[in-house]
C-alpha atoms as a PDB file:
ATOM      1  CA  UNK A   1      75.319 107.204  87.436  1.00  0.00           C
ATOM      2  CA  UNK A   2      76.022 104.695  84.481  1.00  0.00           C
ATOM      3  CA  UNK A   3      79.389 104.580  85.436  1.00  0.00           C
ATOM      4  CA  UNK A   4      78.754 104.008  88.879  1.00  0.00           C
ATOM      5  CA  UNK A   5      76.681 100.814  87.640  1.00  0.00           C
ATOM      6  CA  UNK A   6      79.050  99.788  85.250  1.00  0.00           C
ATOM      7  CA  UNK A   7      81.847  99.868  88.105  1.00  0.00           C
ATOM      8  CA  UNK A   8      79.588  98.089  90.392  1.00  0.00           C
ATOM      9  CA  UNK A   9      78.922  95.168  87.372  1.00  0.00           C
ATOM     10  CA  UNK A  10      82.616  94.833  87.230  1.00  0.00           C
ATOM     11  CA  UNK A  11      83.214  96.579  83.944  1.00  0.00           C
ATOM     12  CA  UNK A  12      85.972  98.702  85.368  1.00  0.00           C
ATOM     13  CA  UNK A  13      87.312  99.669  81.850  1.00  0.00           C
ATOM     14  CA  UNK A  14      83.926 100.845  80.000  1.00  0.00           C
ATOM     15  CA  UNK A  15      83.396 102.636  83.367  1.00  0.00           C
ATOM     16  CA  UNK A  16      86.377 104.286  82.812  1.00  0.00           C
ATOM     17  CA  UNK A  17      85.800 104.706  79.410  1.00  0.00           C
ATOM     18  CA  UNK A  18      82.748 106.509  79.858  1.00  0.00           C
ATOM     19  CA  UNK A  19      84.113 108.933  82.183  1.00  0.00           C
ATOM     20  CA  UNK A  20      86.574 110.140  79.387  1.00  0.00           C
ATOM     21  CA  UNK A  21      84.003 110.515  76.987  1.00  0.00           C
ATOM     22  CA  UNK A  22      81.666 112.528  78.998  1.00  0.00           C
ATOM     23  CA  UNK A  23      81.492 116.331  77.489  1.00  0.00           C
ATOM     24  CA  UNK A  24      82.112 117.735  81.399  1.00  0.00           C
ATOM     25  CA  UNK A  25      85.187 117.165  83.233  1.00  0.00           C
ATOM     26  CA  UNK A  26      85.039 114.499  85.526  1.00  0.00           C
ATOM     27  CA  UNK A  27      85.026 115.190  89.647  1.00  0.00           C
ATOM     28  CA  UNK A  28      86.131 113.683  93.008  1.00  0.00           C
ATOM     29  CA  UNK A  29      82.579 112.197  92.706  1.00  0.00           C
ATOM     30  CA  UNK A  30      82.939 110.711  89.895  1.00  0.00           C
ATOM     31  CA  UNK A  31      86.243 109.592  89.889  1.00  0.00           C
ATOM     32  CA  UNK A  32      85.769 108.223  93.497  1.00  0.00           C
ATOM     33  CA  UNK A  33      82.766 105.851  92.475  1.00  0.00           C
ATOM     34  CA  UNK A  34      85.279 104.239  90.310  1.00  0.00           C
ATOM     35  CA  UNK A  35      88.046 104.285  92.449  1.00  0.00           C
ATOM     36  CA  UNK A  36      85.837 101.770  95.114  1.00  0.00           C
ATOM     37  CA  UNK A  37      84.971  99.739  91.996  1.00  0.00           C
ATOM     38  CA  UNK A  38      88.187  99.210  92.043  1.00  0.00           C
ATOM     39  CA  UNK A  39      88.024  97.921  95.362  1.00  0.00           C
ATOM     40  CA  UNK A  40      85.566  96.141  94.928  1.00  0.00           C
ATOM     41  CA  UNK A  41      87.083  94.224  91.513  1.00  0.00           C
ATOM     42  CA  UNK A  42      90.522  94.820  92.986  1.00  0.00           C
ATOM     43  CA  UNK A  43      91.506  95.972  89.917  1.00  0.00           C
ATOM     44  CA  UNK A  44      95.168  97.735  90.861  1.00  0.00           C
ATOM     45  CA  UNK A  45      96.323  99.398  87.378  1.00  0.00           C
ATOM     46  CA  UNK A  46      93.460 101.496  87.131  1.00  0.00           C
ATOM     47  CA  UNK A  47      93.158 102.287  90.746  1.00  0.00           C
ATOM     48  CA  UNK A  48      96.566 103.618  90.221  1.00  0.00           C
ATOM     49  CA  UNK A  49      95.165 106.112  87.553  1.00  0.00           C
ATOM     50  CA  UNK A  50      92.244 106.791  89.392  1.00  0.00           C
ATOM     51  CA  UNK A  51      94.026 108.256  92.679  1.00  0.00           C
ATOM     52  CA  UNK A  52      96.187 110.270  90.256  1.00  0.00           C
ATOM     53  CA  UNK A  53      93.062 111.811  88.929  1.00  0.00           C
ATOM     54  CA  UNK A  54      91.500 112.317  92.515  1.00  0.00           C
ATOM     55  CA  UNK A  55      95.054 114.121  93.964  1.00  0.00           C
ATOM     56  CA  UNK A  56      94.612 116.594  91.377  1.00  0.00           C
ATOM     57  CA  UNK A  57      90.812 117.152  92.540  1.00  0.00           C
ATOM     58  CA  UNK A  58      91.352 116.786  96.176  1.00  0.00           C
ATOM     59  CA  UNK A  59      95.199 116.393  97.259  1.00  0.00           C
ATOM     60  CA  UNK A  60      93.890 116.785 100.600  1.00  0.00           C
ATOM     61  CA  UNK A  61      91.807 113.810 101.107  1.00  0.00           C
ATOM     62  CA  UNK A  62      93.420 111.208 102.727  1.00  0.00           C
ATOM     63  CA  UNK A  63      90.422 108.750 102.165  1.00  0.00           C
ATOM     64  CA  UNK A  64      91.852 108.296  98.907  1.00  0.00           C
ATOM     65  CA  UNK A  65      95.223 107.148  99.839  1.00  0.00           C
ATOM     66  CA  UNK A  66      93.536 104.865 102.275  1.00  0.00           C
ATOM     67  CA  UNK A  67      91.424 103.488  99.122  1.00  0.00           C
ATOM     68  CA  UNK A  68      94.144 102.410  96.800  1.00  0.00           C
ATOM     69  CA  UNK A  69      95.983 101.359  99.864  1.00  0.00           C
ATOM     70  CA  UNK A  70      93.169  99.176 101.037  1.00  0.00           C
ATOM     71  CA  UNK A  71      93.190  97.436  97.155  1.00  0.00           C
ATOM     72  CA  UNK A  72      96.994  97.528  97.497  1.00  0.00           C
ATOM     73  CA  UNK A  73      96.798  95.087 100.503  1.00  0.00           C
ATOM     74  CA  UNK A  74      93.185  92.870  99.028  1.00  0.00           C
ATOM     75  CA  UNK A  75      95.825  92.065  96.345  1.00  0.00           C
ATOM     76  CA  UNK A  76      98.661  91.079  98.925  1.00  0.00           C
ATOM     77  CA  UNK A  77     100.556  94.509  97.708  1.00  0.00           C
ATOM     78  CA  UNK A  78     102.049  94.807 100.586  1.00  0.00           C
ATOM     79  CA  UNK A  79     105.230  96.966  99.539  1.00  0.00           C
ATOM     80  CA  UNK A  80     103.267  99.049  97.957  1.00  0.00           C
ATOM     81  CA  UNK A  81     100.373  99.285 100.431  1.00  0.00           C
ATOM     82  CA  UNK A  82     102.940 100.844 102.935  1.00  0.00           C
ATOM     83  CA  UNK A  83     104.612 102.835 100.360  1.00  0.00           C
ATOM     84  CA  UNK A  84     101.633 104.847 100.516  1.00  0.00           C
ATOM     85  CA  UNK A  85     101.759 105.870 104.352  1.00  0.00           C
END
C-alpha cells in the first residue's frame, strides 16, 4: 500500500526502494502497482526492471508487455515500443 502511494506521488525510486526492503518477496501485485507508476511518471529505466521482475512472476501475462510498451511509446520509444510485439 505505501508503495502504491509513493508510486502514485511520483517517487518511483523510494517506491522501489521499499519493495526491496520489505521482509516478504515481492508479487505480480506489487510489482505491477509500480510498473503503472511508471506509466504514469513515464519513468522508462525502471519500467524496464519492473517487467523483468513481473516475467519471472507471470511470463504469461501479456498485460505487462502491453504496459512497458504503452510507456515505451508516452516517451516517443518507438523502436523499442515495437520491439516488444
Amino acid at each position: 500500500m505505501h508503495g502504491h502511494l509513493l508510486d502514485r506521488a511520483g517517487l518511483l525510486d523510494e517506491a522501489h526502494s521499499l519493495i526491496g526492503s520489505m521482509p516478504m518477496k515481492a508479487n505480480a501485485v506489487i510489482w505491477g502497482a509500480l510498473l503503472s507508476g511508471c506509466r504514469l511518471h513515464r519513468g522508462t529505466k525502471l519500467a524496464e526492471h519492473v517487467l523483468k521482475q513481473l516475467i519471472q512472476l507471470e511470463p504469461w501475462n501479456s498485460g505487462n508487455y502491453v504496459l512497458l510498451s504503452n510507456i515505451y511509446a508516452s516517451n516517443n520509444k518507438w523502436d523499442d515500443s515495437s520491439g516488444l510485439l
